[in-house]
PDB file of N, CA and C in Angstrom:
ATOM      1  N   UNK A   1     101.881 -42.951 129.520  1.00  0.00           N
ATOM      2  CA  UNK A   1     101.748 -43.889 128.407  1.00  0.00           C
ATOM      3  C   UNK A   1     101.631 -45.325 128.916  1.00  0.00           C
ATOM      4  N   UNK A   2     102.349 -45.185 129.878  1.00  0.00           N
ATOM      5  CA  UNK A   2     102.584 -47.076 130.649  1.00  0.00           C
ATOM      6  C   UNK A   2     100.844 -46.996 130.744  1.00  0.00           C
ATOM      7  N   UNK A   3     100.515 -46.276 131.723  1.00  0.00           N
ATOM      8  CA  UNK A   3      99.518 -46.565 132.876  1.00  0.00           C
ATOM      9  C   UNK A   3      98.501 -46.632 131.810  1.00  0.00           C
ATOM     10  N   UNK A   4      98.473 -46.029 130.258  1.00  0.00           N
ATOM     11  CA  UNK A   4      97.418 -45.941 129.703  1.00  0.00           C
ATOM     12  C   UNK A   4      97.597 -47.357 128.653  1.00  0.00           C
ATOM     13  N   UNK A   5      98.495 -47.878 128.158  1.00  0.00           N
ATOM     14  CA  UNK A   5      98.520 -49.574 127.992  1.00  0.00           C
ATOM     15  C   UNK A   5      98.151 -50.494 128.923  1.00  0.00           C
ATOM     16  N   UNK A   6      98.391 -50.118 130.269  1.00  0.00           N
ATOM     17  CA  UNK A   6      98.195 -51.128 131.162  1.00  0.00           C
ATOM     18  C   UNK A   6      96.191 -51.232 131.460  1.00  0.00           C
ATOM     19  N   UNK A   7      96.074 -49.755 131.114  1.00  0.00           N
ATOM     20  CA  UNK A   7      94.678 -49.516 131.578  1.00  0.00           C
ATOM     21  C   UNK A   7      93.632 -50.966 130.248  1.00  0.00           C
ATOM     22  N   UNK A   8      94.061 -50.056 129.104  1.00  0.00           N
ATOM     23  CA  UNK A   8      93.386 -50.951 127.528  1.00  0.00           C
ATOM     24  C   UNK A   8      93.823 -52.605 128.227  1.00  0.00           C
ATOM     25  N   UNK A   9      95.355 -52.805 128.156  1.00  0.00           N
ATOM     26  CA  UNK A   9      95.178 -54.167 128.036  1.00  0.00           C
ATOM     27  C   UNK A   9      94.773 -54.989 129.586  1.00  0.00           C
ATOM     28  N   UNK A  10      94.550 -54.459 130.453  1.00  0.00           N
ATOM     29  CA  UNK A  10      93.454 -55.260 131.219  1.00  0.00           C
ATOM     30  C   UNK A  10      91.742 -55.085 130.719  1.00  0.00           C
ATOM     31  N   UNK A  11      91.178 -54.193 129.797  1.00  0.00           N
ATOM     32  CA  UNK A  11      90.318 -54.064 129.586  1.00  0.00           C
ATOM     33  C   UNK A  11      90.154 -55.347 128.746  1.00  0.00           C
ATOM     34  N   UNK A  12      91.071 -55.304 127.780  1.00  0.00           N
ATOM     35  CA  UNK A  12      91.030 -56.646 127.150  1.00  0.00           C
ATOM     36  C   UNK A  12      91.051 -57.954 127.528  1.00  0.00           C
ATOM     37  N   UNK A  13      91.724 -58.019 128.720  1.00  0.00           N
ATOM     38  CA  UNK A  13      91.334 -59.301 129.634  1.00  0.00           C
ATOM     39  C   UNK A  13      90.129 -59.148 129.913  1.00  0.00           C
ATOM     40  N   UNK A  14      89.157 -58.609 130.274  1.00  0.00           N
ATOM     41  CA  UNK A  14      88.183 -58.277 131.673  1.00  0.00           C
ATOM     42  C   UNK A  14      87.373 -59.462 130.997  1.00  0.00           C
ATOM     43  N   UNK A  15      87.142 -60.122 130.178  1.00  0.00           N
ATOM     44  CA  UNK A  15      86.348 -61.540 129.488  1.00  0.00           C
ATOM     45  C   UNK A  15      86.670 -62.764 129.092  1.00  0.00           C
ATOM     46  N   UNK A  16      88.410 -62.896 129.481  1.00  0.00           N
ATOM     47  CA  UNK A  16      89.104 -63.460 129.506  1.00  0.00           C
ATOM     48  C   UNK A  16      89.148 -64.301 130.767  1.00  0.00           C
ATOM     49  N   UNK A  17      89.322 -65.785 130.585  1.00  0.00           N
ATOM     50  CA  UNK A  17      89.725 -66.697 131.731  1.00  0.00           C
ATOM     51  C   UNK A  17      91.095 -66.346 132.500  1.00  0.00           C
ATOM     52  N   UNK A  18      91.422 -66.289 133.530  1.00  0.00           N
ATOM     53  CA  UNK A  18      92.504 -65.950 134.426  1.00  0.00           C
ATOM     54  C   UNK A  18      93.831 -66.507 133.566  1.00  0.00           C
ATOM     55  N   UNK A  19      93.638 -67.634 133.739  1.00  0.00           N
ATOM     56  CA  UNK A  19      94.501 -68.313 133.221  1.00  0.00           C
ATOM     57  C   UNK A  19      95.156 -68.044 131.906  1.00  0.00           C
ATOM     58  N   UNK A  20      94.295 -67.763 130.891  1.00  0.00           N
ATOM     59  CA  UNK A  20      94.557 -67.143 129.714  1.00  0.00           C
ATOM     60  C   UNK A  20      95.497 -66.045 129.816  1.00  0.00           C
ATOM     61  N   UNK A  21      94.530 -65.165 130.578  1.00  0.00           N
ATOM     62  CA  UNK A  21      95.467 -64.064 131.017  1.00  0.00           C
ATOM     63  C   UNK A  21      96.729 -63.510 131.908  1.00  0.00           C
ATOM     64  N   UNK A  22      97.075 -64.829 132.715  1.00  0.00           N
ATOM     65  CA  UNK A  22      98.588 -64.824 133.438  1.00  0.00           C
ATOM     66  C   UNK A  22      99.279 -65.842 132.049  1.00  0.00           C
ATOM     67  N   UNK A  23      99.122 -66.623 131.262  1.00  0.00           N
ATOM     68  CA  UNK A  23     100.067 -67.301 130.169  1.00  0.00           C
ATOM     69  C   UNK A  23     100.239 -65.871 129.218  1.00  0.00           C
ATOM     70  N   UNK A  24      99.439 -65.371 128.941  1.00  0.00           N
ATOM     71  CA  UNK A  24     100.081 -64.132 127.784  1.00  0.00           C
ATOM     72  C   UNK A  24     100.584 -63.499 128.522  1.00  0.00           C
ATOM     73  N   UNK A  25     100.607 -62.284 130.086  1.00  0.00           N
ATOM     74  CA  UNK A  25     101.365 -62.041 130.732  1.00  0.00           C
ATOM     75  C   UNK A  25     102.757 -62.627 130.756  1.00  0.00           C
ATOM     76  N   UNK A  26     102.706 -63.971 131.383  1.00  0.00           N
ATOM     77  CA  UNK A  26     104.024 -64.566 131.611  1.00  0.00           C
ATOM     78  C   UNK A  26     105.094 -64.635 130.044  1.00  0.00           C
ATOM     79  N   UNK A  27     104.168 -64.134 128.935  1.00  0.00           N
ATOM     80  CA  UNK A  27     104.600 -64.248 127.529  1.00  0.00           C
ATOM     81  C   UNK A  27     105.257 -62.744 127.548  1.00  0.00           C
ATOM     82  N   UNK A  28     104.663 -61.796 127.807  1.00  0.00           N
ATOM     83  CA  UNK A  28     104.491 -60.667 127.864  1.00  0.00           C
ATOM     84  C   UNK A  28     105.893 -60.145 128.305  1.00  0.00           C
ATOM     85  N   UNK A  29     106.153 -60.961 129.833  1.00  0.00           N
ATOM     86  CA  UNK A  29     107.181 -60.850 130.398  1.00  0.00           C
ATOM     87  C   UNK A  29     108.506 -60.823 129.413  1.00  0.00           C
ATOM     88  N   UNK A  30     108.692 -61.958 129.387  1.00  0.00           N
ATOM     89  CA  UNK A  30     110.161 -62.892 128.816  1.00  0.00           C
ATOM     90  C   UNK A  30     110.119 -61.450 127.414  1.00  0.00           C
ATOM     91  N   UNK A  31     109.494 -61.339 126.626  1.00  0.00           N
ATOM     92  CA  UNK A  31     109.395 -60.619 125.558  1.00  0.00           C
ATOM     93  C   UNK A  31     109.566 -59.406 125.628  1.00  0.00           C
ATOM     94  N   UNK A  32     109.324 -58.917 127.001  1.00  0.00           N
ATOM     95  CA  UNK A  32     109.728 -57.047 127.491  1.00  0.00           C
ATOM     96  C   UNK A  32     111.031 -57.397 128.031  1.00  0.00           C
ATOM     97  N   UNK A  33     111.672 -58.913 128.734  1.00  0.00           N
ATOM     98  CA  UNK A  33     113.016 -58.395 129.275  1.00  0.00           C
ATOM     99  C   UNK A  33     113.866 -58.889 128.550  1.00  0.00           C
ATOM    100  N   UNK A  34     113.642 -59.619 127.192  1.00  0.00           N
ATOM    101  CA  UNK A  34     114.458 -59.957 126.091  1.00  0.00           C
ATOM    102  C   UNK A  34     114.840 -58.473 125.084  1.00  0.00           C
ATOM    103  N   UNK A  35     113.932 -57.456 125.246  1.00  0.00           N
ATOM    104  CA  UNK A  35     114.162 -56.222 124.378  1.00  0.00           C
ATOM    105  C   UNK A  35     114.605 -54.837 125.352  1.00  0.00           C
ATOM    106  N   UNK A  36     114.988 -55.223 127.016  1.00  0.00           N
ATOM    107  CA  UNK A  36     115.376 -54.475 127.535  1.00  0.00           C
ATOM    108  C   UNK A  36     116.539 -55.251 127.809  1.00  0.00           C
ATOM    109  N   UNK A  37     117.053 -55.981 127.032  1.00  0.00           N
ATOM    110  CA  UNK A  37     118.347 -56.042 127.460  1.00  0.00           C
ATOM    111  C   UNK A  37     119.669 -55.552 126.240  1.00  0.00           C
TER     112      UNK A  37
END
């Protein structure tokens, strides 16, 4: 299930500026280890 979110949401980057895409990452982050705690 991971590997198959991870697969889609880089697909969804692939037209995306880098940058764009490490700020929603780094969003991404804080927001997965705020609900694993």
């Amino acid at each position: 299930e991971v590997k198959r979110r991870t697969s889609s949401f880089s697909n969804t980057f692939s037209h995306v500026e880098p940058t764009t895409a490490e700020s929603w990452l780094q969003a991404l982050a804080v927001w997965w280890n705020r609900c694993q705690s």
